[in-house]
Protein backbone atom coordinates (compact mmCIF):
# COMPACT_ATOMS: atom_id res chain seq x y z
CA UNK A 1 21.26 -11.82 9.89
CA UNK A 2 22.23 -8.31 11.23
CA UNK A 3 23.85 -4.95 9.03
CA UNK A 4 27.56 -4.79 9.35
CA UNK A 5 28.91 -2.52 11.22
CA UNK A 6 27.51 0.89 11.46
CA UNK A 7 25.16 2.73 9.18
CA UNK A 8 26.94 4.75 6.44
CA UNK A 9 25.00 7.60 6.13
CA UNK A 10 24.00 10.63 8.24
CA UNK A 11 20.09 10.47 8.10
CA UNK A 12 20.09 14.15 8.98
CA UNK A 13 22.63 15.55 6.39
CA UNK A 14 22.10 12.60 3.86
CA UNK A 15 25.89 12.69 3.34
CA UNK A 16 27.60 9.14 2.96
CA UNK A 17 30.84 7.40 2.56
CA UNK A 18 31.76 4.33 0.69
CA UNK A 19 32.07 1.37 3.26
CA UNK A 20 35.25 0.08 2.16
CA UNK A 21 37.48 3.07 -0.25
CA UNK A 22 35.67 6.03 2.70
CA UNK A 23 35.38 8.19 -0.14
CA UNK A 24 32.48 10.39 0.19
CA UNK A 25 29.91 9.65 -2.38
CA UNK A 26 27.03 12.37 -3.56
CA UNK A 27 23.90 12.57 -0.40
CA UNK A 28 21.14 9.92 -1.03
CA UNK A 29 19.16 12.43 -1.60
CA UNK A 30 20.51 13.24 -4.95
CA UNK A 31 17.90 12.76 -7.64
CA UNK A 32 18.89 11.68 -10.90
CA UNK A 33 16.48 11.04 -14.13
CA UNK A 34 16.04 8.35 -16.73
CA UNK A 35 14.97 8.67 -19.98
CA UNK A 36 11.84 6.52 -20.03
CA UNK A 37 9.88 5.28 -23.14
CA UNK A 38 6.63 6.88 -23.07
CA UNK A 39 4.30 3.97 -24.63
CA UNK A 40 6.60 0.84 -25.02
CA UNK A 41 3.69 -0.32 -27.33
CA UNK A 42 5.10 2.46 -29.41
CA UNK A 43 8.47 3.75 -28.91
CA UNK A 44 8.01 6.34 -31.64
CA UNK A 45 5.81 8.35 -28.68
CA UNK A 46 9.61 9.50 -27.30
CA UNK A 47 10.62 9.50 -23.89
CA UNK A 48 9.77 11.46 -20.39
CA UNK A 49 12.23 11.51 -17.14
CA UNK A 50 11.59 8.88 -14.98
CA UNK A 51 13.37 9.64 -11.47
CA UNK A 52 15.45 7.74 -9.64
CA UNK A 53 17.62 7.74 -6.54
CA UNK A 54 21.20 5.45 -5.61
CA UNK A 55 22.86 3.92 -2.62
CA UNK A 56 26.06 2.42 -3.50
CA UNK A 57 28.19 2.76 -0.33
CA UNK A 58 28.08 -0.69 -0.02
CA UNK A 59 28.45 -1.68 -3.93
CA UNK A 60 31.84 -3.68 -4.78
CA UNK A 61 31.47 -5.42 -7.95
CA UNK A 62 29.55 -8.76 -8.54
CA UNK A 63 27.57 -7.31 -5.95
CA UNK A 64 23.66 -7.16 -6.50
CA UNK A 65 21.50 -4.37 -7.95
CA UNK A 66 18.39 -3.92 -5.26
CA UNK A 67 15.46 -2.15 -7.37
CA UNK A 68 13.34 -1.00 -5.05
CA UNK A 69 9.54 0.39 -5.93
CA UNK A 70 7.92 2.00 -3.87
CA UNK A 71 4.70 2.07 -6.06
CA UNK A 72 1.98 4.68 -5.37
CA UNK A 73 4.41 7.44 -3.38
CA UNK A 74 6.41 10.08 -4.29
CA UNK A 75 9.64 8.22 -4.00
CA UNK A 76 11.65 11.56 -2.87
CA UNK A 77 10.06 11.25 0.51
CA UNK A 78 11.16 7.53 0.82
CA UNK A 79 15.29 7.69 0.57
CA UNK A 80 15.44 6.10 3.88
CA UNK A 81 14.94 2.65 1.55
CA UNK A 82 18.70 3.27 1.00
CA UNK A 83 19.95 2.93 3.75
CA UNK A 84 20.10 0.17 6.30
CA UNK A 85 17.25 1.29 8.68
CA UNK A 86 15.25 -0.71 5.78
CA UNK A 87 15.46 -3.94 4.53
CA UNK A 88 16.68 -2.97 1.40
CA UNK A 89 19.61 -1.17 2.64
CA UNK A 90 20.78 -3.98 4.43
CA UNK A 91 20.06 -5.84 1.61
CA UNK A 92 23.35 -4.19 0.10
CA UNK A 93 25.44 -3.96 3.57
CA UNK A 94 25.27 -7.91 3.05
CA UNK A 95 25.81 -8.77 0.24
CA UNK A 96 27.85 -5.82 -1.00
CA UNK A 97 25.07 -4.22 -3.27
CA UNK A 98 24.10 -0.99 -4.78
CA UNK A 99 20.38 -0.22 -3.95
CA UNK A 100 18.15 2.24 -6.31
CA UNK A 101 14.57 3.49 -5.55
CA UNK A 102 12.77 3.88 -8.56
CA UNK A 103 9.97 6.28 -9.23
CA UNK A 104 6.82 4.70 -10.55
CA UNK A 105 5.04 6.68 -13.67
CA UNK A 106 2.72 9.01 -13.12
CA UNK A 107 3.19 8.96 -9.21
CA UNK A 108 5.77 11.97 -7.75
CA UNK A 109 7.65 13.80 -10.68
CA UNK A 110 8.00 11.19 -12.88
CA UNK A 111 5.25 11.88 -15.73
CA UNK A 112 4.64 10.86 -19.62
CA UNK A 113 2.53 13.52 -19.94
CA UNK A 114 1.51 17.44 -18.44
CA UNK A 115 -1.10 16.17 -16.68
CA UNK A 116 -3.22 13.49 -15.14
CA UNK A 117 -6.26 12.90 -17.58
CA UNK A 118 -7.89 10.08 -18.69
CA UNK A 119 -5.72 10.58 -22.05
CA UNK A 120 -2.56 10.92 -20.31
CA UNK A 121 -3.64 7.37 -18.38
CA UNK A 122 -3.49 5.66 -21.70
CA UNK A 123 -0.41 4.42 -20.80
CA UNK A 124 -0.97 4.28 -16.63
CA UNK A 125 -0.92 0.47 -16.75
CA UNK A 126 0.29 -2.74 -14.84
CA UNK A 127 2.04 -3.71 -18.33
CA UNK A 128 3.64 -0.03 -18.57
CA UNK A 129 4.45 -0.09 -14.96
CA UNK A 130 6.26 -3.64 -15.79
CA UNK A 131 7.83 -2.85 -19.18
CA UNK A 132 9.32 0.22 -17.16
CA UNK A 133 10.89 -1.70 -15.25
CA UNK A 134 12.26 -3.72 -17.75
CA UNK A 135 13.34 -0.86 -19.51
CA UNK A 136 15.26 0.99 -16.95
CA UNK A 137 17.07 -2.52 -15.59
CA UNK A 138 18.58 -3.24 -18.87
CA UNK A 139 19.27 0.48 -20.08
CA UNK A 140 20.08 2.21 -17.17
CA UNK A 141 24.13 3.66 -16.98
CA UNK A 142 24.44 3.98 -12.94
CA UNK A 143 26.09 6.71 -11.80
CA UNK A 144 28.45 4.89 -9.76
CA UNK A 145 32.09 3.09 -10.91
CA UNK A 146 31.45 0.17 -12.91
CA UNK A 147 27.52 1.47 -13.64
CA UNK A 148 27.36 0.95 -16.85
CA UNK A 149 28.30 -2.45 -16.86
CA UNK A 150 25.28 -3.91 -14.30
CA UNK A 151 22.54 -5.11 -16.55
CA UNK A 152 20.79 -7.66 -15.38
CA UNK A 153 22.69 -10.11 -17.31
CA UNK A 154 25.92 -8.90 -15.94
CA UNK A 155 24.97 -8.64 -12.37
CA UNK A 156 21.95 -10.42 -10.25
CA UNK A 157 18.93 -7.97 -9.69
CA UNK A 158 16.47 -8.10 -6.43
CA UNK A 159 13.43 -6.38 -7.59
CA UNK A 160 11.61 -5.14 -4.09
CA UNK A 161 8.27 -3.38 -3.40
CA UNK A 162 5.55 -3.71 -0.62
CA UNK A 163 1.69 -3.39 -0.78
CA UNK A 164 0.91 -2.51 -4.28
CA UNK A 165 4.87 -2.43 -5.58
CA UNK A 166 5.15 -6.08 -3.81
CA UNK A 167 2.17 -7.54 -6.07
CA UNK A 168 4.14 -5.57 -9.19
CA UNK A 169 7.20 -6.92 -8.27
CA UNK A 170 5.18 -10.55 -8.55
CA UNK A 171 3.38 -9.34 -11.66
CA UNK A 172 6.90 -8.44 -12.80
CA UNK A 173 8.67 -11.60 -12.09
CA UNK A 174 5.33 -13.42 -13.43
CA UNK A 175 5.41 -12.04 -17.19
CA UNK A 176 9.03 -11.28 -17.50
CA UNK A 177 11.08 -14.88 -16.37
CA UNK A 178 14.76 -14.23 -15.43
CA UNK A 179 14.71 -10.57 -16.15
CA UNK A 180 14.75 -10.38 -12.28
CA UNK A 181 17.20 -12.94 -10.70
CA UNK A 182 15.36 -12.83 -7.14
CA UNK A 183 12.21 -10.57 -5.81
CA UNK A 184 11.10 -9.48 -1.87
CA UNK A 185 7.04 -8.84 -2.00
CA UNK A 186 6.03 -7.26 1.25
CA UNK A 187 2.52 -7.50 1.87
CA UNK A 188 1.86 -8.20 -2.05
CA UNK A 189 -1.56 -7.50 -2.87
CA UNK A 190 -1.50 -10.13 -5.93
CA UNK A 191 -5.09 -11.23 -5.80
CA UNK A 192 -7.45 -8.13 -7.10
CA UNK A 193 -10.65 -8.48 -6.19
CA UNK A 194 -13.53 -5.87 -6.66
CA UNK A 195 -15.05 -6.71 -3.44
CA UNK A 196 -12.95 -6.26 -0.65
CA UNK A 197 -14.92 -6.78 2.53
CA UNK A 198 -12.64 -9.18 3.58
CA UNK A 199 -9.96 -5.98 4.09
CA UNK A 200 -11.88 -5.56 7.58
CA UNK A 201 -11.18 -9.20 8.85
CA UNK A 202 -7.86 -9.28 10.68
CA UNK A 203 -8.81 -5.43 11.88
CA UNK A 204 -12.07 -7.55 13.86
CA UNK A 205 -9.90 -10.28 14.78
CA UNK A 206 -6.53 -8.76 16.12
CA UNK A 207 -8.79 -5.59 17.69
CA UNK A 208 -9.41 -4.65 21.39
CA UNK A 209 -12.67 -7.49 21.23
CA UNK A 210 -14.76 -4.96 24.01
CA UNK A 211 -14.10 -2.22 20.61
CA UNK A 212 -15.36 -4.78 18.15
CA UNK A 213 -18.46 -6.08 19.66
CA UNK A 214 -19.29 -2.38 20.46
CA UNK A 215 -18.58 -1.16 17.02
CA UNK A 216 -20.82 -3.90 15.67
CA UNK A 217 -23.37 -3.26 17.64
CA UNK A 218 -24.06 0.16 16.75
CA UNK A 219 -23.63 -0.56 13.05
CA UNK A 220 -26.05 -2.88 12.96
CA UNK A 221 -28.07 -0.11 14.48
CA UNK A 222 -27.23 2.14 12.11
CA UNK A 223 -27.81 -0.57 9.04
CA UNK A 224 -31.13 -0.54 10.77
CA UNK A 225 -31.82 3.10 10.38
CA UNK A 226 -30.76 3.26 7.02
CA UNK A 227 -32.52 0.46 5.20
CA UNK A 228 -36.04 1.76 7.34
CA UNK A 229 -37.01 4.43 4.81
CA UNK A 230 -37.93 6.39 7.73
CA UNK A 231 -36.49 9.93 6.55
CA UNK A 232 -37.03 11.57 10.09
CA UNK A 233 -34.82 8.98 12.14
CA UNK A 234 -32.21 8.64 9.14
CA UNK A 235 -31.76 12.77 9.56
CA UNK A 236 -32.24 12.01 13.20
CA UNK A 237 -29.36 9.60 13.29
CA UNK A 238 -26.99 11.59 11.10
CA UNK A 239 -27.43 14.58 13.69
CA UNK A 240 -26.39 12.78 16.53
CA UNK A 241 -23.16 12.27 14.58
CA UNK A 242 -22.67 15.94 13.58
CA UNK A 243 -23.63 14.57 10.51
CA UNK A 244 -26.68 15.87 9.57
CA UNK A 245 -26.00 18.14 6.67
CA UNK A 246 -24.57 15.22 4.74
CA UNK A 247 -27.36 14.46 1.34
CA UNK A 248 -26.33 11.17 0.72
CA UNK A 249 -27.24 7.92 3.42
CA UNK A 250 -24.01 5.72 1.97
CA UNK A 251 -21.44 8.62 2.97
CA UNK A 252 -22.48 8.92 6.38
CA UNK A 253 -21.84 4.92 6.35
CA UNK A 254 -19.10 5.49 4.99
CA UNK A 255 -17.71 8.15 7.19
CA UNK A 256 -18.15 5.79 9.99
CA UNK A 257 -15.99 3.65 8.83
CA UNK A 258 -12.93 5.96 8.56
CA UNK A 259 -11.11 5.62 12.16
CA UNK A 260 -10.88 1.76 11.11
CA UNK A 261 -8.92 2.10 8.02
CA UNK A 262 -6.65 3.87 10.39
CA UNK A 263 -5.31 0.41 11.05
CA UNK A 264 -3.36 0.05 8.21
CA UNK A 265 -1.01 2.85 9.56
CA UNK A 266 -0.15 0.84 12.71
CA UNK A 267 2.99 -0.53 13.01
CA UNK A 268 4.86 -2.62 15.93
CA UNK A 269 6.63 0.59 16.90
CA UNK A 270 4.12 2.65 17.65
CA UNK A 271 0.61 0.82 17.79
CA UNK A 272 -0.82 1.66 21.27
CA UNK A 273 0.16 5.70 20.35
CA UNK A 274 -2.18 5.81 17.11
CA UNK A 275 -5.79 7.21 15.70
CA UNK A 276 -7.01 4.03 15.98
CA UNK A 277 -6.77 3.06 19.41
CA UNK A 278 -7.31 7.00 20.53
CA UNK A 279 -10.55 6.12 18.99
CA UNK A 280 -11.41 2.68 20.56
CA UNK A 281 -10.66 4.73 23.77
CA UNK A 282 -13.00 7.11 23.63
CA UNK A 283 -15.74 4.16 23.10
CA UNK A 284 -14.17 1.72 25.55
CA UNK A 285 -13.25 3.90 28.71
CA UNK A 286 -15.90 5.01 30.44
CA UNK A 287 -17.08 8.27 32.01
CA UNK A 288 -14.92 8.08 35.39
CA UNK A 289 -12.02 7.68 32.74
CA UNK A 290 -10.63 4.74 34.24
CA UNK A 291 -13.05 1.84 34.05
CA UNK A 292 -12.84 -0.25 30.92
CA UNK A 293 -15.26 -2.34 28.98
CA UNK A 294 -15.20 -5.94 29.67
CA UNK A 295 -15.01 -8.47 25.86
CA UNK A 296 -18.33 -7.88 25.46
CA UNK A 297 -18.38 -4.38 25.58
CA UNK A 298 -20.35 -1.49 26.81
CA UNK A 299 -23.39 -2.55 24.64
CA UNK A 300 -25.44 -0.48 22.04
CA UNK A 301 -26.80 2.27 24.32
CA UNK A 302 -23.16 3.46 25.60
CA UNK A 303 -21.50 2.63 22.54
CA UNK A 304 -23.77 4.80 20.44
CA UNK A 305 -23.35 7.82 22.60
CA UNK A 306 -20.04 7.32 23.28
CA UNK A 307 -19.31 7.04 18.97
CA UNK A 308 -21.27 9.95 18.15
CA UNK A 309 -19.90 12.17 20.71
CA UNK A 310 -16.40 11.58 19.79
CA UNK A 311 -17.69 12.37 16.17
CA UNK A 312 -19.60 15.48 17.24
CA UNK A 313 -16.93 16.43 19.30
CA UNK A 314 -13.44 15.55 18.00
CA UNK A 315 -13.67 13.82 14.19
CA UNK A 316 -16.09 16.26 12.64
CA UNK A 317 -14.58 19.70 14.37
CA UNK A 318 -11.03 18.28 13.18
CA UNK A 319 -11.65 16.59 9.78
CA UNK A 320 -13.75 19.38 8.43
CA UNK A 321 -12.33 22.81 9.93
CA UNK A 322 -14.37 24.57 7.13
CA UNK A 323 -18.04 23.62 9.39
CA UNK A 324 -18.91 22.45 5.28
CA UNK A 325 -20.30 18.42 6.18
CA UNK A 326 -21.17 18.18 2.55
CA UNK A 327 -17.61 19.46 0.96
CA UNK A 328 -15.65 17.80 3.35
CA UNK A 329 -17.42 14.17 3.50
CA UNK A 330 -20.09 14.10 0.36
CA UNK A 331 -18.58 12.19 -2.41
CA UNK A 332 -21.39 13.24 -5.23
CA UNK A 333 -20.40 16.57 -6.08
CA UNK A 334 -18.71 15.98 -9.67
CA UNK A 335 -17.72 19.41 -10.03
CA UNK A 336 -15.33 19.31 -6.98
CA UNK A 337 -11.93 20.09 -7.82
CA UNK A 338 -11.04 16.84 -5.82
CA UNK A 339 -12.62 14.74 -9.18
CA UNK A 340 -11.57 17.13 -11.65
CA UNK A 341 -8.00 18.68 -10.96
CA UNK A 342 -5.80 17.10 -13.70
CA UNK A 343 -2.62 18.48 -11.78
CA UNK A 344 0.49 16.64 -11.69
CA UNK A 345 1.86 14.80 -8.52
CA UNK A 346 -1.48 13.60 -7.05
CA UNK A 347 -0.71 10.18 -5.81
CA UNK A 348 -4.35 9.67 -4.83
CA UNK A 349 -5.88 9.95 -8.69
CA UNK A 350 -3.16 8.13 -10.13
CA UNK A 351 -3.99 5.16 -7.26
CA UNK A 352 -7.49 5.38 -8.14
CA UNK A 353 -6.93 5.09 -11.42
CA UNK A 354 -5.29 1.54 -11.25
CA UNK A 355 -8.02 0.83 -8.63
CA UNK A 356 -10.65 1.51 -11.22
CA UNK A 357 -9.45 0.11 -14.08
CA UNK A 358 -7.38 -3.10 -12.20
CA UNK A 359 -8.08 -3.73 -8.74
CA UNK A 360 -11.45 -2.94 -7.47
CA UNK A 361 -10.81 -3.40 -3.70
CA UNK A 362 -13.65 -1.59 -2.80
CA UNK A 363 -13.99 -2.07 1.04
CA UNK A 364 -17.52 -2.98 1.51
CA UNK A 365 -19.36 -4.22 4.86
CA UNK A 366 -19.44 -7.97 5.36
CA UNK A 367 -22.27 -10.45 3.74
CA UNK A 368 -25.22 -10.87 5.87
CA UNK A 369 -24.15 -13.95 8.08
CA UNK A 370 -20.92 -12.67 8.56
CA UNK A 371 -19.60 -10.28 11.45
CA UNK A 372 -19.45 -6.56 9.94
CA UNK A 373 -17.66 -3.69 11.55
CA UNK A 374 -18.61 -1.25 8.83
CA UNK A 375 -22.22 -0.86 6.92
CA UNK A 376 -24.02 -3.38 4.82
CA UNK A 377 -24.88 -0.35 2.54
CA UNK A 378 -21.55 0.34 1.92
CA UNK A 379 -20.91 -2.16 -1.46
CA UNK A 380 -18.65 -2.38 -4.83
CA UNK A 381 -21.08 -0.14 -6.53
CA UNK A 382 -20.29 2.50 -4.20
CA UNK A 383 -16.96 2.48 -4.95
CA UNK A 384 -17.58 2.31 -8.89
CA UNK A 385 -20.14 6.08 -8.24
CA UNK A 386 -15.78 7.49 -7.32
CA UNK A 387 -14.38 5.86 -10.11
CA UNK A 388 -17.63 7.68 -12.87
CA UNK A 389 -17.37 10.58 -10.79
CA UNK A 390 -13.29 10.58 -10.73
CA UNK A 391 -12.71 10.22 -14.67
CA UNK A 392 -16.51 10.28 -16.34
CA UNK A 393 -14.40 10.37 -20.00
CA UNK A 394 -13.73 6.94 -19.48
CA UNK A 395 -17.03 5.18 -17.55
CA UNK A 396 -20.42 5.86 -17.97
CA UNK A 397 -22.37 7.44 -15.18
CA UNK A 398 -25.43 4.85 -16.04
CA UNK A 399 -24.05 0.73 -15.59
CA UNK A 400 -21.33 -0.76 -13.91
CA UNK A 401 -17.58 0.57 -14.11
CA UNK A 402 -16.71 -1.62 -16.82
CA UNK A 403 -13.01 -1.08 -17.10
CA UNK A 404 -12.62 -2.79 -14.40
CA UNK A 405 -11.00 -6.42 -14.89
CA UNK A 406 -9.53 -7.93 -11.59
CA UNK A 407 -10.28 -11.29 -12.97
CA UNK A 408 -8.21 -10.66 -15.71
CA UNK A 409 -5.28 -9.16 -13.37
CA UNK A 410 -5.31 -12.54 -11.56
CA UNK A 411 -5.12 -14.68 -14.60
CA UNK A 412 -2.31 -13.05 -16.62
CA UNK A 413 -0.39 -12.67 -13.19
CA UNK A 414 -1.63 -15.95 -11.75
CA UNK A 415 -3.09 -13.96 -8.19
CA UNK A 416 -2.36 -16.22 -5.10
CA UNK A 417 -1.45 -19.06 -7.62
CA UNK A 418 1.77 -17.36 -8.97
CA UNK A 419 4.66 -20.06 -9.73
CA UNK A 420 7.33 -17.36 -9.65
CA UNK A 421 10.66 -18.87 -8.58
CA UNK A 422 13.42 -17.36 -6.23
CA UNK A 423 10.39 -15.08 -5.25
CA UNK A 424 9.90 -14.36 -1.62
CA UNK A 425 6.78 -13.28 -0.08
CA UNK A 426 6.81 -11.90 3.64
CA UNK A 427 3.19 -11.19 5.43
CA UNK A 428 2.10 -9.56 8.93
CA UNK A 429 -0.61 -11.66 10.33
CA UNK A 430 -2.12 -8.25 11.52
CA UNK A 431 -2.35 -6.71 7.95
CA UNK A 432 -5.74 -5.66 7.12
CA UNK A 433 -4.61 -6.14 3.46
CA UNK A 434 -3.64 -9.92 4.20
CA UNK A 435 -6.46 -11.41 2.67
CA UNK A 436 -5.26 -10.18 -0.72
CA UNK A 437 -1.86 -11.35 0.12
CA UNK A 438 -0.43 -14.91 -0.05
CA UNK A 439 -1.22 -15.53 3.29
CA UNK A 440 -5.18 -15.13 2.97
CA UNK A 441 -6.94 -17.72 4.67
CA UNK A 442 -7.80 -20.50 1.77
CA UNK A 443 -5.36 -19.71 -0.36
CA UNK A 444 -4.05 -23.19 -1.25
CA UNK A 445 -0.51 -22.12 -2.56
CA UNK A 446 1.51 -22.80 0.65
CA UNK A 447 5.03 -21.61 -0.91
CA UNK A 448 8.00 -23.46 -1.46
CA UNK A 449 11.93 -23.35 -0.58
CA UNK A 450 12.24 -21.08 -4.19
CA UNK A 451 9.15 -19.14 -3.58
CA UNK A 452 9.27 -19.07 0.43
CA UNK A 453 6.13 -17.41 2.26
CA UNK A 454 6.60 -16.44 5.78
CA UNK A 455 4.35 -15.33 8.07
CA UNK A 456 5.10 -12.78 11.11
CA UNK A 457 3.06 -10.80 13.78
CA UNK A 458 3.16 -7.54 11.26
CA UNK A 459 1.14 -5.53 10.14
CA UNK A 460 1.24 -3.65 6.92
CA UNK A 461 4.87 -4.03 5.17
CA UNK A 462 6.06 -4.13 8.85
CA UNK A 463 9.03 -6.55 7.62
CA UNK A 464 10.53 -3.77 4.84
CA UNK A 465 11.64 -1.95 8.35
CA UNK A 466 14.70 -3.03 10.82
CA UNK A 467 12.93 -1.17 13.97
CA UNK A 468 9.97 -3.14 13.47
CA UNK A 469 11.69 -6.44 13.71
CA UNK A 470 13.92 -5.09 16.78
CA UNK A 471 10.69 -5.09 18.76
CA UNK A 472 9.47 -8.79 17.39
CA UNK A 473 11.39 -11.90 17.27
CA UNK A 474 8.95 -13.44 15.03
CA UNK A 475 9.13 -10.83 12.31
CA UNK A 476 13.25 -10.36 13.17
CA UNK A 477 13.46 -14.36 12.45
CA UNK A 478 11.25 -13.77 9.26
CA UNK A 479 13.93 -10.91 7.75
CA UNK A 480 16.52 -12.89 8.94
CA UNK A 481 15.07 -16.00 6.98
CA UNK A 482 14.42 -13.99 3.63
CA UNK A 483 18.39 -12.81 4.02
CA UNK A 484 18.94 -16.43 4.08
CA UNK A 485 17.27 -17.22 0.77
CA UNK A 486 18.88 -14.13 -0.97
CA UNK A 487 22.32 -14.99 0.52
CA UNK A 488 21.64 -18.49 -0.69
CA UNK A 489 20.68 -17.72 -4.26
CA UNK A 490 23.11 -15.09 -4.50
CA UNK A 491 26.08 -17.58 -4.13
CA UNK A 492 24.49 -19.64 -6.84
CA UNK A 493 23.73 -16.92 -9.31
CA UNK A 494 26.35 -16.89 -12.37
CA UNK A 495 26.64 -14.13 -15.73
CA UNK A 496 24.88 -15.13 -18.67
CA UNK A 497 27.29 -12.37 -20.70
């Protein structure tokens, strides 16, 4: 299914028209606020504004209300999910619908409290985050004609989100039954899991295979190093890197493993053009700067000077301008302002915060028997030393992060085994986050016609964005087919008041 017509907004100017009155309406980029309970344990706590952001140039009435999340962002730099470059916008050029993009608490502007401590995070929850939701959709006056009359028993809501937002909008649809009349998770993350080596999978599998047999040849080199106890070659090694100031063995290993997690910013669009593959190039081409590695690879010797010269060379120069290895790549210094700033608008506490305390996901190197492309020394407890040093009022610095309770997460929101109806879940095959998703191999849920999963040649929340599908007829058929389940429900959806 295609947008009608053409788009209604200028992207540049933000100014837009209504589709079918060509009234000008106010830019997409206005912002407007929600008052937002602050504990909805205890309403008494009073209320904070909660931003939000509306596209109703499509919106005639009985049309539906698309709530998009956008989850851990600041959701001012993502208007574009109101208009029909995304799926959400065209969303609403279908089916005549208004689409808002709601601002998540504590992520952007849109926080309970002055600042970001482990008080204020009382209420940074996946229960908040869903009872905010709840909230807004059956308070909210829209500032549109007929917007105070579009609560969610009035008019059918799509609740929308990708990655993080598409598990919520599971979660959401999970513990709250027909507050949401149909949900879109993109790359849903539903099944936390503490120990997330499995993150690293589709990167080894849908990788240049000459870069992956290379890469794992030098880390189990390095693995080798490490575990020796030999002092001299561990400094040795961490030289040859431009590395060798850095105290700690596990953040060398982990600094190796940075250029992978690049992958998750590829899309279909621009995949070749990317950090990633600049950096399989630099392993894979060799020195006459035409000849490339065969499958198998340059081997260890090549691989492991090629690596640490692009580190010495390019990584380390550019990632840490400053020349300090230890401020720029140590991760045990609990006095750095990066672990203690309580300042508003940092999406990267407030993300580590639900990690910590939800999720887990801590991407560790693969179990021995088992292909690795980053270090066997690299494991969940590594990831619990950031969440102690991140907020030490709420773990203790000796024993295991204990707020952590993924298990927990997967059995109030039923993980991969959600029975959610008129929920659709839409993977890339390529998405290093896929295992967590719906689609992870073993998962034994295989979907149904009111809770469809597709599958498409993706990679993260590649589907959530028209270009993407312009360049892939299997992820093109897979929007088209999740129109067709909205379009379908849609026509059967009827007011309850």
């Amino acid at each position: 299914m295609k947008p009608r017509g053409l788009r209604h907004v200028d992207a540049i100017s933000n100014e837009v028209w209504h589709r079918k009155t060509l009234l000008k309406l106010p830019p997409l980029n206005t912002t407007y606020y929600f008052d937002q309970l602050i504990d909805h344990e205890d309403p008494n706590q009073g209320t904070f504004k909660q931003r939000y952001w509306l596209g109703y140039q499509n919106y005639e009435p009985g049309g539906p209300i698309v709530l998009m999340n956008p989850g851990e962002s600041d959701a001012s730099t993502l208007i574009g999910f109101l208009d029909n470059q995304t799926l959400t916008g065209v969303m609403s050029d279908l089916f005549n619908g208004a689409v808002v993009l709601f601002e998540q608490r504590f992520f952007g502007e849109s926080n309970p409290y002055p600042d970001l401590s482990v008080e204020s995070y009382r209420v940074h929850t996946l229960e908040q985050a869903i009872d905010d939701l709840e909230y807004f959709s059956k308070n909210v006056k829209l500032p549109m004609p007929g917007g105070d009359n579009v609560g969610p028993t009035s008019a059918p809501w799509i609740l929308v989100g990708g990655s993080y937002s598409g598990a919520l909008t599971s979660y959401a649809m999970q513990s709250k039954p027909g507050l949401f009349y149909a949900g879109y998770s993109s790359s849903g993350v539903v099944q936390a899991q503490a120990d997330f080596w499995e993150y690293f999978i589709p990167i080894r599998e849908y990788m240049p295979q000459n870069c992956s047999s290379d890469i794992q040849a030098v880390i189990s080199f390095v693995d080798k190093i490490l575990l020796s106890g030999n002092t001299t070659a561990i400094h040795e090694l961490k030289e040859l890197f431009g590395l060798g100031d850095l105290t700690h063995d596990v953040d060398f290993a982990s600094t190796l493993k940075e250029p992978l997690q690049s992958w998750q910013d590829l899309n279909i669009v621009t995949s070749a053009d990317s950090e990633f593959y600049y950096f399989c190039d630099a392993l894979e081409i060799g020195s006459d700067n035409v000849t490339v590695a065969g499958p198998g690879g340059w081997g260890l010797d090549h691989a492991l000077a090629a690596w640490s010269a692009f580190y010495r060379e390019q990584y380390v120069p550019t990632q840490c301008a400053g020349g300090d290895i230890e401020a720029c790549f140590g991760t045990f210094n609990s006095s750095s302002s990066y672990y203690t700033s309580t300042a508003l608008n940092n999406f990267e506490r407030s993300w580590m915060w639900l990690v910590c305390t939800a999720f887990g996901f801590s991407f560790d190197g693969a179990p021995e028997g088992q292909p690795s492309l980053v270090s066997r020394t690299l494991t969940a407890a590594y990831n619990e030393h950031t969440c102690k040093e991140f907020f030490p009022d709420a773990f203790s610095k000796s024993g295991p992060a204990t707020l952590l309770n993924a298990l927990d997460v997967n059995m109030k929101y039923g993980g991969w085994n959600t029975t959610t109806e008129r929920l659709i879940f839409v993977n890339g095959e390529r998405d290093p986050w896929r295992p967590a998703t719906v689609a992870g191999q073993g998962v034994t849920n295989q979907g149904s016609e009111l809770q469809p999963h597709l599958l498409a040649d993706g990679f993260h929340i590649s589907d959530l964005h028209i270009s993407e599908g312009d360049l892939s007829p299997r992820l093109r058929k897979a929007q088209d087919q999740a129109l067709g389940y909205l379009e379908k429900w849609l026509s059967e959806w009827k007011p309850s008041a």
